[in-house]
Protein backbone atom coordinates (compact mmCIF):
# COMPACT_ATOMS: atom_id res chain seq x y z
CA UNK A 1 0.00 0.00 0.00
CA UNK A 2 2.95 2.31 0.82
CA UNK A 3 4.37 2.49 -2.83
CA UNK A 4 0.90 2.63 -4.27
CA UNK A 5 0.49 5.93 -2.00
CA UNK A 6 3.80 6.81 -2.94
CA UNK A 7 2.72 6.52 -6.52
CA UNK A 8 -0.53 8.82 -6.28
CA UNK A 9 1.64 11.87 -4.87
CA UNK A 10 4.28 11.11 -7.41
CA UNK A 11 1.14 11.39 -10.12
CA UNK A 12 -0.06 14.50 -8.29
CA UNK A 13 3.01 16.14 -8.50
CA UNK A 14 3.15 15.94 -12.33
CA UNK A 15 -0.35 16.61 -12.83
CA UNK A 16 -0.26 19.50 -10.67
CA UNK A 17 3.04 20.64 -12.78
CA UNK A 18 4.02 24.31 -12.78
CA UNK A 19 1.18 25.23 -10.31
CA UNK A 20 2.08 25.89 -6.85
CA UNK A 21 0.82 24.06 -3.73
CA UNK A 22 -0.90 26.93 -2.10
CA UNK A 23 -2.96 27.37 -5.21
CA UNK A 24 -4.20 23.91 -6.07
CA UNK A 25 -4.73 23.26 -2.44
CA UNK A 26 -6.88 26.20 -2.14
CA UNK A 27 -8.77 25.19 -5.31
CA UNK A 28 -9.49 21.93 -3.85
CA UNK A 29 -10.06 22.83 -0.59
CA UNK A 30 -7.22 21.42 1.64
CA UNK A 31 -4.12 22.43 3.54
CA UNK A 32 -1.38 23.25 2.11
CA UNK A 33 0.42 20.76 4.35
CA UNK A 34 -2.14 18.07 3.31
CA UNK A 35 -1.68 18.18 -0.50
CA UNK A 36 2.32 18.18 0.39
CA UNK A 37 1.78 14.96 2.70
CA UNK A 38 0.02 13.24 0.23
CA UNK A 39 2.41 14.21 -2.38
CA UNK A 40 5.10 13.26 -0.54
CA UNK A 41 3.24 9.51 0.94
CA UNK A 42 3.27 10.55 3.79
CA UNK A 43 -0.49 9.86 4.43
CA UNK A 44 -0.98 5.90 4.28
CA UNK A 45 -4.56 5.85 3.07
CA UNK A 46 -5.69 9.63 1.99
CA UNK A 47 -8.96 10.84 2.19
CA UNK A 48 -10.94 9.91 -0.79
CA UNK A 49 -12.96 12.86 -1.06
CA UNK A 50 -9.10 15.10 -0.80
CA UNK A 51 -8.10 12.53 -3.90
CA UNK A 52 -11.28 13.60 -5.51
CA UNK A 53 -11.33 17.68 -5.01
CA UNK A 54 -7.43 17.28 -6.01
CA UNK A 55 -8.65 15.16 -9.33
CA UNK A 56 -11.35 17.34 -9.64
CA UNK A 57 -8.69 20.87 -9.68
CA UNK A 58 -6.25 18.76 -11.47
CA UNK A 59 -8.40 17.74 -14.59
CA UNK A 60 -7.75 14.13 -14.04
CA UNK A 61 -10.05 11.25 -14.04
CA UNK A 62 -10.34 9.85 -10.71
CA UNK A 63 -10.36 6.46 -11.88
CA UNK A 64 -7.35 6.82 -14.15
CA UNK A 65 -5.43 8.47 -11.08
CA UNK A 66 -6.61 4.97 -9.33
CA UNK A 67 -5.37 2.63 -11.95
CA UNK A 68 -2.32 4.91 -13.01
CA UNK A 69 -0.71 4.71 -9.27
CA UNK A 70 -1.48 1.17 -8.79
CA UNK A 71 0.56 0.72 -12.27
CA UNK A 72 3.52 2.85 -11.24
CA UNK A 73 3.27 1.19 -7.80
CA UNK A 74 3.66 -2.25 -8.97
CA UNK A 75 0.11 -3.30 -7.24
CA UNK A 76 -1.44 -4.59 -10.57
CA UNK A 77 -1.64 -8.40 -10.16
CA UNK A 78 -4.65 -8.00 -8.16
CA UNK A 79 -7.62 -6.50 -10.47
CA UNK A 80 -10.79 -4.72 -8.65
CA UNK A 81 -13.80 -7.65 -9.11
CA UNK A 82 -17.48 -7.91 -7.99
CA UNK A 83 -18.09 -10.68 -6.11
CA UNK A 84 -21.29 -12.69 -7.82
């Protein structure tokens, strides 16, 4: 779960690109020193509605900032299923 987390705040990072902290936390809503905590993994298991608002700001699917950081993380063998 660690390098998965890692992997979202690496993918926020670059999404959030030239654009400071203290303006796309504002935008979504958080702490400055939230948005750098999750950028840097230093929150095990952020809040999903944070990951949203930051998606939201960002202009990235939520779902591909999912699958993207479970890629980059290595987490992949173990696909999201319904139970019947």
């Amino acid at each position: 779960m660690q390098a998965t987390t890692a992997a979202l705040g690496a993918l926020l990072r670059q999404a959030r690109g030239e654009r400071t902290v203290r303006e796309v936390a504002a935008r979504a809503g958080l702490a400055e020193e939230t948005l750098r905590k999750i950028e840097r993994g230093a929150v095990p298991t952020p809040n999903l509605f944070a990951v949203a608002a930051l998606a939201l700001v960002l202009d990235v699917e939520l779902s591909h900032m999912v699958q993207e950081s479970t890629l980059r993380a290595g987490d992949a063998a173990t696909p999201l299923t319904r139970p019947r």
